[in-house]
Protein backbone atom coordinates (compact mmCIF):
# COMPACT_ATOMS: atom_id res chain seq x y z
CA UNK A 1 -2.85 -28.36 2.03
CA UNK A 2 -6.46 -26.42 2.69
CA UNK A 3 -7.02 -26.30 5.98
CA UNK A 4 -10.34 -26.38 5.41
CA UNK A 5 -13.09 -28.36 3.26
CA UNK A 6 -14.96 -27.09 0.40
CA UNK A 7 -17.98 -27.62 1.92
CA UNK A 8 -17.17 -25.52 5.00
CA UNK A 9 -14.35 -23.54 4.29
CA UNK A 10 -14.17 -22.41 7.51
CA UNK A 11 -14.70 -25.39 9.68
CA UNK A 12 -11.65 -26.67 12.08
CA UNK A 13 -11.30 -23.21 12.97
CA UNK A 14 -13.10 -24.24 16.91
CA UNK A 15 -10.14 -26.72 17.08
CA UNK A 16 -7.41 -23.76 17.40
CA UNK A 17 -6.69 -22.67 20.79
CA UNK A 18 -7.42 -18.27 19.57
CA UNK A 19 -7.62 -17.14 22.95
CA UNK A 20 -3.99 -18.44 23.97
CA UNK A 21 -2.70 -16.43 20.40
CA UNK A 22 -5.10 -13.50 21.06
CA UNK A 23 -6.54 -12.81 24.46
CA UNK A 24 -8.26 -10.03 23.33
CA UNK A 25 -11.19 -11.17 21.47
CA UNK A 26 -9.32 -14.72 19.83
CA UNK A 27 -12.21 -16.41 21.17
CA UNK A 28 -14.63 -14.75 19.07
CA UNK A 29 -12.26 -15.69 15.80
CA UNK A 30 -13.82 -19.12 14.66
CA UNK A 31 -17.37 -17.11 14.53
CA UNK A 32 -16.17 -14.20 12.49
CA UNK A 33 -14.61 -16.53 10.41
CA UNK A 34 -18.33 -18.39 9.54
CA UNK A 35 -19.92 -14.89 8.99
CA UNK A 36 -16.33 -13.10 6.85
CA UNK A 37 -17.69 -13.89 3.52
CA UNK A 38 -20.66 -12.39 3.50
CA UNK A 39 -20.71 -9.40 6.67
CA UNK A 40 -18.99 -6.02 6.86
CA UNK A 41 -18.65 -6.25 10.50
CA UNK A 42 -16.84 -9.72 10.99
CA UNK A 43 -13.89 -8.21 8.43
CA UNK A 44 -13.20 -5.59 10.87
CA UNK A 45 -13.83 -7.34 13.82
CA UNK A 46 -11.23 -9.34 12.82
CA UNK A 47 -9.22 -6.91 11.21
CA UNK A 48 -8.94 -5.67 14.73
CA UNK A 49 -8.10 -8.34 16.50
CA UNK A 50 -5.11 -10.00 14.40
CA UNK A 51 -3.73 -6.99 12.01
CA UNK A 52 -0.26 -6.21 12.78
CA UNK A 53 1.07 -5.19 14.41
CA UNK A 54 -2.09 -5.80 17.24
CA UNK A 55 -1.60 -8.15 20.01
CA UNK A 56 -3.72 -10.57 18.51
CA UNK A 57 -1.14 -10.34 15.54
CA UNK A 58 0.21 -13.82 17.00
CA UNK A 59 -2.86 -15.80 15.75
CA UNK A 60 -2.41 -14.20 12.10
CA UNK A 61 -0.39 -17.50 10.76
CA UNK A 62 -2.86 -19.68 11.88
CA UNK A 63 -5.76 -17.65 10.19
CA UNK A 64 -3.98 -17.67 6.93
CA UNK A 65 -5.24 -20.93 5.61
CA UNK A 66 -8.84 -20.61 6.75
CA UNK A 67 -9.29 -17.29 4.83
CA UNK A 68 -7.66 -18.49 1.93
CA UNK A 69 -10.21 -21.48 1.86
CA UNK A 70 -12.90 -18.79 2.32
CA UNK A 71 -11.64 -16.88 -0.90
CA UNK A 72 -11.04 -19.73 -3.14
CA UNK A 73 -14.61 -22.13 -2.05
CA UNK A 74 -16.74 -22.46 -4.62
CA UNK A 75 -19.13 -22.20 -2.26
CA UNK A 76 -18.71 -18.51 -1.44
CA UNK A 77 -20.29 -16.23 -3.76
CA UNK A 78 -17.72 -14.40 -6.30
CA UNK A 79 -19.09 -10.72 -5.07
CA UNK A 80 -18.23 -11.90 -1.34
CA UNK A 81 -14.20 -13.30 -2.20
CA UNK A 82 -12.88 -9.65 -1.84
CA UNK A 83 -13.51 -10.03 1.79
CA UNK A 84 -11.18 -12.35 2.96
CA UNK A 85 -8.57 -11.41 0.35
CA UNK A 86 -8.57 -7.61 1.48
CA UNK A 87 -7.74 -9.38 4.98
CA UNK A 88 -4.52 -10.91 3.66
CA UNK A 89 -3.66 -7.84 1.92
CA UNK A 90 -3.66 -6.06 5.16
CA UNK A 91 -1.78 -9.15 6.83
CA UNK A 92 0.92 -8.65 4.34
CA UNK A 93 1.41 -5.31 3.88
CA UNK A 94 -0.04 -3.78 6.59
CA UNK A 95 3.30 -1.17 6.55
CA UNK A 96 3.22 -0.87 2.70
CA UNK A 97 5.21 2.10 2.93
CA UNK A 98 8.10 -0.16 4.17
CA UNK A 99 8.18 -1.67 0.38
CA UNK A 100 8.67 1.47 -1.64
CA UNK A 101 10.33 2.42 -3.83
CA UNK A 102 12.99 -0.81 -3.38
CA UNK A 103 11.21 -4.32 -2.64
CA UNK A 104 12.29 -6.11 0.28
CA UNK A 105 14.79 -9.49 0.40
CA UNK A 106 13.15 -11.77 2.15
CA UNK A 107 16.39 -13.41 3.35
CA UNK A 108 17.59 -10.23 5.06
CA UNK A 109 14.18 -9.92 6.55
CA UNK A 110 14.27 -13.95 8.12
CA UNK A 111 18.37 -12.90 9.46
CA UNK A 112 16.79 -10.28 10.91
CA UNK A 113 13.92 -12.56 12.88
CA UNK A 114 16.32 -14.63 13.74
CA UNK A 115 18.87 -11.61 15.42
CA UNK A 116 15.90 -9.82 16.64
CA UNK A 117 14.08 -12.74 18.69
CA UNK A 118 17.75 -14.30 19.82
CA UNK A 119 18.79 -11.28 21.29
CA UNK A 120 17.79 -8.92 24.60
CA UNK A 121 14.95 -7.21 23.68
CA UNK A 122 16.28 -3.81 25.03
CA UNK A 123 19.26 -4.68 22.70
CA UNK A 124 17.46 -4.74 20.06
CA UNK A 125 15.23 -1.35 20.83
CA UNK A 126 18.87 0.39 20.61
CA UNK A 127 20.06 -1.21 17.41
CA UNK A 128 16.70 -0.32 15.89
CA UNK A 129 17.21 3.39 17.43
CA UNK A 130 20.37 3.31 15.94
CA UNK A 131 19.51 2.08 12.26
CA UNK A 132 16.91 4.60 12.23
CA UNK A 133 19.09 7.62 13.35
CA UNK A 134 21.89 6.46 10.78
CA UNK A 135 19.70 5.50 8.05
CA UNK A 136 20.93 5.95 4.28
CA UNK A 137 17.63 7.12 3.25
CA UNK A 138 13.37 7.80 4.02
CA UNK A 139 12.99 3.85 3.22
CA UNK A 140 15.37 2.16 5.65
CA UNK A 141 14.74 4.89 8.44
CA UNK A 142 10.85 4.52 8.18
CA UNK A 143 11.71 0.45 7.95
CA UNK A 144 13.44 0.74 11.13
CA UNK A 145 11.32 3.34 13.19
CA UNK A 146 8.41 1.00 12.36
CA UNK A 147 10.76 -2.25 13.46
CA UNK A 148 11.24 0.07 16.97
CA UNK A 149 7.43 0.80 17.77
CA UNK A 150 6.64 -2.95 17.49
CA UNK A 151 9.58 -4.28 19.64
CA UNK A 152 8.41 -1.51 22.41
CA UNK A 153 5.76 -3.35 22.93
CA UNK A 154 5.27 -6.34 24.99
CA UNK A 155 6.57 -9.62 23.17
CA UNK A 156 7.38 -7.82 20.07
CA UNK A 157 10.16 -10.20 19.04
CA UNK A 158 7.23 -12.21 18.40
CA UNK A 159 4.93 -10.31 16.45
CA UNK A 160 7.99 -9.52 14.31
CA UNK A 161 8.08 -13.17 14.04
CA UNK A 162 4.18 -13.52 13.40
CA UNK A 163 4.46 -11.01 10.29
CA UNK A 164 7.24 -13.36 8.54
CA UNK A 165 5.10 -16.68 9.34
CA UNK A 166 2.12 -14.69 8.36
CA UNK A 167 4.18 -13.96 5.19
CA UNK A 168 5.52 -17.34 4.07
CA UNK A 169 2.18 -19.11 5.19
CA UNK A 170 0.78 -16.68 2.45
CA UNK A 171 3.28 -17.60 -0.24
CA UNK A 172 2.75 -21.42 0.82
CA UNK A 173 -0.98 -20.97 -0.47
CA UNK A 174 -0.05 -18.90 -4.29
CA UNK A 175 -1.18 -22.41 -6.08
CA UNK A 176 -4.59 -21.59 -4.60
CA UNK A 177 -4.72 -17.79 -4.93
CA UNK A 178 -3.47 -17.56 -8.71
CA UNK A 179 -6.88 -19.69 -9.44
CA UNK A 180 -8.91 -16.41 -8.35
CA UNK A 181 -6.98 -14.70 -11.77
CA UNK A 182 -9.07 -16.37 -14.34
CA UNK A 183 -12.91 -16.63 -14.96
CA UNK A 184 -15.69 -14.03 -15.83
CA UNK A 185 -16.63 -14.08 -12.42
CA UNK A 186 -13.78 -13.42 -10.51
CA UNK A 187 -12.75 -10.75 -13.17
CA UNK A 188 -15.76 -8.97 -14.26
CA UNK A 189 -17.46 -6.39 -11.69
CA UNK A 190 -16.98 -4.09 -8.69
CA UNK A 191 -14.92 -5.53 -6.35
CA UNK A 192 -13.62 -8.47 -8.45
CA UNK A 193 -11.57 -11.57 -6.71
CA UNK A 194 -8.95 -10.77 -9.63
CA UNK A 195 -8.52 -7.06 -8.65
CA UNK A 196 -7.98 -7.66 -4.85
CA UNK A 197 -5.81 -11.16 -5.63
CA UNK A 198 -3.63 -9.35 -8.02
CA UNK A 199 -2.96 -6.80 -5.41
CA UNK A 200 -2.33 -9.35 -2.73
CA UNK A 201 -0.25 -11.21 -5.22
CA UNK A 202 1.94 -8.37 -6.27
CA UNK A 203 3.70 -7.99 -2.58
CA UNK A 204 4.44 -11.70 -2.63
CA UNK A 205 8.04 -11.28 -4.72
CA UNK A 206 9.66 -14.03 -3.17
CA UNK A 207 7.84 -15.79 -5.56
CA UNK A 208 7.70 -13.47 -8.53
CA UNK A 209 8.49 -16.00 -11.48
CA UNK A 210 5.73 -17.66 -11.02
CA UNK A 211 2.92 -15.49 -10.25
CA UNK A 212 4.00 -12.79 -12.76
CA UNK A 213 3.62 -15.99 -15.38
CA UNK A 214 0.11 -16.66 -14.00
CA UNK A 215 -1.11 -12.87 -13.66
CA UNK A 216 0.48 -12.51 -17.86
CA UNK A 217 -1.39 -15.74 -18.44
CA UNK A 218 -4.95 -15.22 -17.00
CA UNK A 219 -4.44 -11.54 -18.46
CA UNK A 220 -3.77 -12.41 -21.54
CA UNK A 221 -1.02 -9.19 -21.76
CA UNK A 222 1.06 -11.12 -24.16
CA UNK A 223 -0.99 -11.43 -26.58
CA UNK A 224 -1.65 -9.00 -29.67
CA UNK A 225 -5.28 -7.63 -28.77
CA UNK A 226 -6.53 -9.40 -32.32
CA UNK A 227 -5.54 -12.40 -30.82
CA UNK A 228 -7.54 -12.58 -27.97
CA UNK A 229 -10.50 -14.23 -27.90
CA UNK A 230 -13.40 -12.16 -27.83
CA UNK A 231 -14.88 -10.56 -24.48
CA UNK A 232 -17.75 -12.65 -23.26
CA UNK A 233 -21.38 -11.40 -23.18
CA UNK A 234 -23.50 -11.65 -20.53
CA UNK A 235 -26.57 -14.46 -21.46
CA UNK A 236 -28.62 -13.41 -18.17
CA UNK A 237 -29.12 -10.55 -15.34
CA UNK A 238 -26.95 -13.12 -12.91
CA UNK A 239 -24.30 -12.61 -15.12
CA UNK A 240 -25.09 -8.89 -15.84
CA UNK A 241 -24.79 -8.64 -11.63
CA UNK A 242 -21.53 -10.24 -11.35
CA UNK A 243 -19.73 -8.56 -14.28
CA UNK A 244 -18.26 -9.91 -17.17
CA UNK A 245 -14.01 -10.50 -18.14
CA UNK A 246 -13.95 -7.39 -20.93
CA UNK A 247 -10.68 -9.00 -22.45
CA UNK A 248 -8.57 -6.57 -21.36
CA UNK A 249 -5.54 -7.16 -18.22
CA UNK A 250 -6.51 -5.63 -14.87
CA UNK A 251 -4.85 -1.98 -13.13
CA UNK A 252 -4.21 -4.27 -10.73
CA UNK A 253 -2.37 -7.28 -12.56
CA UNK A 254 -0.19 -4.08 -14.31
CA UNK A 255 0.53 -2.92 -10.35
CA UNK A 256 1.45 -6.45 -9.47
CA UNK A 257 3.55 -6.91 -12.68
CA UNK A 258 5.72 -3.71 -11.84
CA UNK A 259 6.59 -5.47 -8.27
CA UNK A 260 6.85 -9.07 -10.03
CA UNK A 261 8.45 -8.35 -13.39
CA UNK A 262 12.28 -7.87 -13.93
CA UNK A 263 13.90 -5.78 -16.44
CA UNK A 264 15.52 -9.20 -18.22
CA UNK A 265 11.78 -10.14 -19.09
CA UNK A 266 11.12 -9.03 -22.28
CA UNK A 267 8.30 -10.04 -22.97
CA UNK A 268 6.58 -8.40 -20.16
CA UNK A 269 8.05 -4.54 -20.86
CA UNK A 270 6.58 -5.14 -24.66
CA UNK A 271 3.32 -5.86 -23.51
CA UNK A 272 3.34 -3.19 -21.11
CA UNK A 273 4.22 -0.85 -23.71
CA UNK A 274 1.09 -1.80 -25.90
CA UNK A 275 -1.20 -0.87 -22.57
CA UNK A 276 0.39 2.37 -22.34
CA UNK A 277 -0.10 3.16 -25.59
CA UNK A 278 -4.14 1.90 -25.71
CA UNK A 279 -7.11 3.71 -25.38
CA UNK A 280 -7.83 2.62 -21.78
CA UNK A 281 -6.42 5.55 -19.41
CA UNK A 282 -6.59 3.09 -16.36
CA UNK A 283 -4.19 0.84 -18.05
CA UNK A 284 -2.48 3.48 -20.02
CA UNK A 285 -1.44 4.74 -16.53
CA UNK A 286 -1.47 2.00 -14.57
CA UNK A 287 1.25 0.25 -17.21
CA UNK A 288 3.50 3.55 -16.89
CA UNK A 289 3.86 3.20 -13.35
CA UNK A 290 4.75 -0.61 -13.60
CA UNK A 291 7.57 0.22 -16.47
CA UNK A 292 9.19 2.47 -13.49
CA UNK A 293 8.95 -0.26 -11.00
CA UNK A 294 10.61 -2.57 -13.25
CA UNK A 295 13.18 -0.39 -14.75
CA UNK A 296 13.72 2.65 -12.65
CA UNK A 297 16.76 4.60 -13.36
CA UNK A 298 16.47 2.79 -16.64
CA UNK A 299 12.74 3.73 -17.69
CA UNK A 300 11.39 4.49 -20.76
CA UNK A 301 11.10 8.33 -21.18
CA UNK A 302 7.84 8.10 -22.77
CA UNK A 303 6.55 5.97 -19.33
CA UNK A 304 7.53 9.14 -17.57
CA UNK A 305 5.51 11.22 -20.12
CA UNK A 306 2.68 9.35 -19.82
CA UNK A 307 2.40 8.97 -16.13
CA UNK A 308 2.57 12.98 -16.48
CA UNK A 309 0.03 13.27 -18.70
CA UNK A 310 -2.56 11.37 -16.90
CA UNK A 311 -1.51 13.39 -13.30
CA UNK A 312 -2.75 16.29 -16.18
CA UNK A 313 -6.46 14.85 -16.77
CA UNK A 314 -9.45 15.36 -14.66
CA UNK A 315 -8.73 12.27 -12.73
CA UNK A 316 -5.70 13.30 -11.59
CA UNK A 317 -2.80 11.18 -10.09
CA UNK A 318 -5.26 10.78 -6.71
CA UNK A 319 -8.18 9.00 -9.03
CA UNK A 320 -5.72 7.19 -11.53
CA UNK A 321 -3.48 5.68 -8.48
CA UNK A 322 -7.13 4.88 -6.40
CA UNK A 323 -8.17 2.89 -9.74
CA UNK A 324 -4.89 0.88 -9.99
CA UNK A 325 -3.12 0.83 -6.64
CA UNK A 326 -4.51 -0.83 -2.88
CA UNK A 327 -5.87 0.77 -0.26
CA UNK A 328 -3.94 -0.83 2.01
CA UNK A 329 -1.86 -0.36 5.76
CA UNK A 330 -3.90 3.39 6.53
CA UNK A 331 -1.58 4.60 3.48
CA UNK A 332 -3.54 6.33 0.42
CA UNK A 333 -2.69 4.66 -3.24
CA UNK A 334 -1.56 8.30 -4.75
CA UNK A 335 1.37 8.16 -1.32
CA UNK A 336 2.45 4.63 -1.95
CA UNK A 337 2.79 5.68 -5.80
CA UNK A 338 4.85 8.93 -5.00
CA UNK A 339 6.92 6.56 -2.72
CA UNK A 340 7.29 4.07 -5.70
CA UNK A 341 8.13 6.63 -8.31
CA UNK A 342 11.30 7.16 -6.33
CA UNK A 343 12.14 4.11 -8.06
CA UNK A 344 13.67 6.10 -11.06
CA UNK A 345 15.91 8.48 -9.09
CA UNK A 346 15.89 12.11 -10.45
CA UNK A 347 14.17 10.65 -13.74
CA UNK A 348 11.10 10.95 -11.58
CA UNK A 349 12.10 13.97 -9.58
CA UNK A 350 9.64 16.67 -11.39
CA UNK A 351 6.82 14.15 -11.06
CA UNK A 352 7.44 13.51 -7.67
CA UNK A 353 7.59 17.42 -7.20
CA UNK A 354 4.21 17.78 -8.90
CA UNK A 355 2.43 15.83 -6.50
CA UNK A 356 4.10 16.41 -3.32
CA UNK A 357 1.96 20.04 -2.34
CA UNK A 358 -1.03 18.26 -2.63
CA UNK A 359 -0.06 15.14 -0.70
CA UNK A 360 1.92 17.41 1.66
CA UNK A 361 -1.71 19.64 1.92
CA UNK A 362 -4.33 16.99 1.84
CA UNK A 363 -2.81 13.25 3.24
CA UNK A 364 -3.01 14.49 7.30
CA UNK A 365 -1.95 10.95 8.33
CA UNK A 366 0.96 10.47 5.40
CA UNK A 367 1.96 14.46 6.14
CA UNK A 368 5.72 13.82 7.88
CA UNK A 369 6.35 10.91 5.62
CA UNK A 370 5.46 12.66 2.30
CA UNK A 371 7.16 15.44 3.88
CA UNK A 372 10.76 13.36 4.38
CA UNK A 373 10.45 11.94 1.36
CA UNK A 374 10.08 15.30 -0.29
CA UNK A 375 12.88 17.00 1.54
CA UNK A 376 15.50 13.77 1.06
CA UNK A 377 14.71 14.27 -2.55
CA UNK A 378 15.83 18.33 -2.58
CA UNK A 379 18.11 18.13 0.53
CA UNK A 380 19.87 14.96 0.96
CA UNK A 381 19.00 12.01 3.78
CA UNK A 382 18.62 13.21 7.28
CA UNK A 383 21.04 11.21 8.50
CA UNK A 384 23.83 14.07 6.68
CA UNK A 385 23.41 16.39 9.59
CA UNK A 386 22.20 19.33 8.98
CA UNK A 387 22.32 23.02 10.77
CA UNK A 388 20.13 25.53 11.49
CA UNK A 389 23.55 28.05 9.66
CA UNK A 390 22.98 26.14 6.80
CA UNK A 391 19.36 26.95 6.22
CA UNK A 392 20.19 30.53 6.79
CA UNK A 393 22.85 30.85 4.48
CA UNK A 394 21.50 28.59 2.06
CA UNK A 395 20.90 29.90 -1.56
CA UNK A 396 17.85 27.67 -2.62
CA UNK A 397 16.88 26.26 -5.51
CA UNK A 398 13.45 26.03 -7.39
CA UNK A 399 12.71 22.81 -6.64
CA UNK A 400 14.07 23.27 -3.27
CA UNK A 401 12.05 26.18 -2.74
CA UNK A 402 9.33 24.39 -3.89
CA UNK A 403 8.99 22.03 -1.19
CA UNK A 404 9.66 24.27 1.56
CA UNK A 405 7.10 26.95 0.22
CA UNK A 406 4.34 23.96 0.06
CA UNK A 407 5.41 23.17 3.70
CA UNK A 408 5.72 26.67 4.73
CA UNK A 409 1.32 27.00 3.32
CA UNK A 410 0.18 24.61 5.71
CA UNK A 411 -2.28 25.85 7.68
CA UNK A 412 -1.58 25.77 11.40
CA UNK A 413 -3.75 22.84 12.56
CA UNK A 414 -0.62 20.58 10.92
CA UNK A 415 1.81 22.07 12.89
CA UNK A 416 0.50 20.46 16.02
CA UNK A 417 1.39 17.29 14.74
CA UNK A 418 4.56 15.93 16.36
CA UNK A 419 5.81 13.41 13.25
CA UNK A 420 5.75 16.31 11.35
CA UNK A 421 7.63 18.54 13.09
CA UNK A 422 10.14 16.51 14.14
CA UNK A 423 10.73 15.17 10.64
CA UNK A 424 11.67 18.80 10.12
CA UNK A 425 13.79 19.17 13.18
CA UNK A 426 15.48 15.95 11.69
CA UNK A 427 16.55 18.41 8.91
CA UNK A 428 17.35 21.35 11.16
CA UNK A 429 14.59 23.23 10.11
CA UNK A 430 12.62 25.18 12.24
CA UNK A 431 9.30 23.37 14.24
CA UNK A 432 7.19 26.76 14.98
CA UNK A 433 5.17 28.22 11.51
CA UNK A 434 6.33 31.16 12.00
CA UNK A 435 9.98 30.75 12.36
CA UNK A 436 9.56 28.45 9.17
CA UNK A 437 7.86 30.73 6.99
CA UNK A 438 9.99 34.06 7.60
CA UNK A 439 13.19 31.31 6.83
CA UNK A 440 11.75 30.60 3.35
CA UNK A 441 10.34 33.86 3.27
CA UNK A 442 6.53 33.53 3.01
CA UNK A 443 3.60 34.62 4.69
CA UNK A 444 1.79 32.25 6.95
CA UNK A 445 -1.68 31.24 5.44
CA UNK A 446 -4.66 33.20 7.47
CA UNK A 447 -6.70 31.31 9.66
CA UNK A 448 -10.15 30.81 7.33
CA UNK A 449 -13.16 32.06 9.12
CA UNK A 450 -16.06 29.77 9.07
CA UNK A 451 -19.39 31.99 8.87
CA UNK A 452 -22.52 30.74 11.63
CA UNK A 453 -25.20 29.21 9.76
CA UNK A 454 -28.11 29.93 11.25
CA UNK A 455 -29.79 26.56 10.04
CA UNK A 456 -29.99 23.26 12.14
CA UNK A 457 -27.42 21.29 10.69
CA UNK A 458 -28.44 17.05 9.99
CA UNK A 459 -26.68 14.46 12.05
CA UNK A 460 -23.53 13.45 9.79
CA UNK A 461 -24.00 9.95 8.64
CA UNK A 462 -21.96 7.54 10.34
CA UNK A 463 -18.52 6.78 8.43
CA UNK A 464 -16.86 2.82 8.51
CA UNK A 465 -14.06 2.53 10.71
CA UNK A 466 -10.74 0.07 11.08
CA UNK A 467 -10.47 -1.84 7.76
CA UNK A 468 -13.64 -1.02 6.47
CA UNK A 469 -12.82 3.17 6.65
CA UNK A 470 -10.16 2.36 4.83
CA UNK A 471 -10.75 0.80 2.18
CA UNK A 472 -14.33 2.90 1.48
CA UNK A 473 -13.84 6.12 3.63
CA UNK A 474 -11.39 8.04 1.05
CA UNK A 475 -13.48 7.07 -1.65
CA UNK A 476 -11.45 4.48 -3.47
């Protein structure tokens, strides 16, 4: 049930007690809710105050329905839906890294509610220390690190709980949210409502039946191109504004269909195959990338090929993955998708090797997880034990060397970074540049000397931050 009337999509929200579920700044919550739809500022201001996993994470449930309302009124204008949905996105996947490459169960995740806010909370810190240090792979240990940072802080038993509400009172309101698929208007321009719903869509698998029949539905990816009806032409400059449905499915309802979409259904993989093969290099890649998420070990070679060949055009994986993946949880699309190609095992592996220097180079705040996820694929999991002996003796090969020589070219700004360097320590390898390079045998990159210029340099222009930075500042 909307919590909320179409008329004012946001009203009841001054009947919720915000400041007992976020102190800090939950008062403010029913006004940024009247101004989301149409101001930059109110989506980070409240960003801020209930993202997880902040303080104010507790009031996220209760905000679920009101920005759903906002999203689906008619009375908000289609350029102004993306707002509220990119909100939810961030609700749900705020650690997207946690999903990839394997989805998570969402029974296992409500068991472990349950044991984690029934138990001692200093209990639980060890567990999590434990799970972490004993991990089977990069997914479950960065699962469980993340788990540990939010229980060590005040009530986080409960903000682990708030994330599952937040969650499941998400899923509760799919009816609603698979409306924002179809229609011109919610299809057709920058920033569409069926770009950003698809994305939020696609993390919601407990569900996956049903919204991978809606997203095949309103996309019309079933049916033989000549059988579609024909794109619609814009009548007026309104409609020329707002963008019009070109007929063809979204990146993003091919992203959602690789998290939604099983290897049984059929159907699906066909019609996937027919976007890979189309003229559209969006889709083309976009499609590739879903046939590993559905198949993985099992995928299509020529998926693999393709995904290849578009990491091979001027776009590059980092402008193909920014057109078809979210922006979402501080994590970069091209990191999620090198996380996600993992998926297909060693099938993958020379992809995956492809794009880890330039991840490993250019992602400063993904570094030590692209890093771990790069040396689990040429060394094992950290949890095997490893010795400094080893390394020494260690006859290395290509691909091995490969990774440790685009580690060993970092410049030496990188190396102050703690993650990093103890995600090599977890490997036995050595913390200090130095040490690391004569190991692999390579010469540490020179210092680059920036030149005075002599000429008064313009105040830099003032770049979004929280949410907004996000989603805009890496150009997306």
């Amino acid at each position: 049930m909307n919590a909320t009337t179409e008329n004012d999509p946001h009203g009841g929200a001054e009947n919720v007690d915000w400041a007992a579920l976020a102190p800090e700044g939950g008062a403010r919550i029913p006004e940024l809710l009247g101004r989301l739809a149409g101001s930059d500022g109110a989506l980070s201001d409240l960003h801020d105050i209930i993202h997880f996993p902040a303080p104010g994470h507790l009031a996220a449930p209760r905000a679920v329905d009101f920005l759903v309302d906002i999203a689906c009124a008619e009375s908000t204008p289609v350029t102004d839906r993306w707002r509220p949905l990119s909100l939810l996105l961030e609700l749900v996947a705020g650690h997207a890294e946690d999903r990839f490459p394997e989805p998570l169960s969402l029974d296992q995740w409500r068991d472990e509610v349950v044991w984690a806010t029934s138990n001692d909370a200093e209990k639980v810190r060890e567990q999590y220390r434990s799970w972490a240090e004993e991990a089977p792979d990069e997914q479950h240990h960065r699962r469980m690190r993340n788990r540990l940072a939010v229980m060590e802080q005040p009530g986080g038993a409960e903000l682990l709980r708030a994330e599952l509400d937040t969650y499941e009172a998400v899923c509760a309101r799919v009816p609603d949210l698979v409306a924002l698929l179809r229609g011109g208007a919610n299809r057709g321009g920058m920033d569409r409502a069926g770009e950003w719903v698809s994305y939020l869509l696609g993390f919601l698998t407990s569900d996956a039946e049903r919204i991978a029949a809606e997203i095949t539905g309103a996309s019309q990816l079933l049916l033989a191109k000549d059988l579609r009806p024909a794109p619609q032409t814009p009548t007026n400059l309104r409609d020329m504004m707002n963008g019009m449905d070109t007929g063809e499915p979204l990146p993003a309802e091919l992203f959602a269909l690789g998290l939604l979409a099983t290897p049984a259904d059929i159907d699906t993989s066909v019609g996937l195959t027919h976007q890979m093969a189309g003229g559209n290099l969006y889709n083309s890649f976009a499609a590739s990338v879903a046939m590993v998420l559905i198949h993985g070990e099992n995928t299509p070679r020529e998926a693999l090929r393709r995904i290849g060949r578009g990491g091979g055009t001027s776009m590059g994986y980092e402008g193909l993955f920014n057109e078809s993946w979210p922006h979402c949880g501080g994590r970069s699309p091209q990191v999620l998708g090198f996380l996600a190609l993992g998926r297909a095992g060693d099938r993958a592996r020379r992809l995956r090797l492809d794009m880890l220097p330039g991840l490993i180079k250019g992602e400063d705040e993904s570094r030590a997880l692209v890093t771990g996820a790069g040396l689990e694929m040429v060394l094992g999991p950290r949890s095997k034990g490893y010795t400094t002996e080893e390394h020494v003796n260690a006859d290395y090969d290509e691909e091995t060397l490969k990774v440790l020589w685009a580690i060993a070219e970092l410049p030496a700004p990188a190396w102050e970074d703690e993650e990093f360097t103890r995600t090599l320590g977890a490997w036995a390898l050595p913390d200090d540049a130095q040490e690391f390079c004569d190991l692999v045998g390579v010469e540490p990159e020179p210092e680059p000397q920036e030149a005075a210029d002599p000429r008064p340099q313009a105040p830099a222009a003032p770049q979004p931050g929280g949410l907004l930075g996000r989603l805009f500042g890496g150009g997306r």
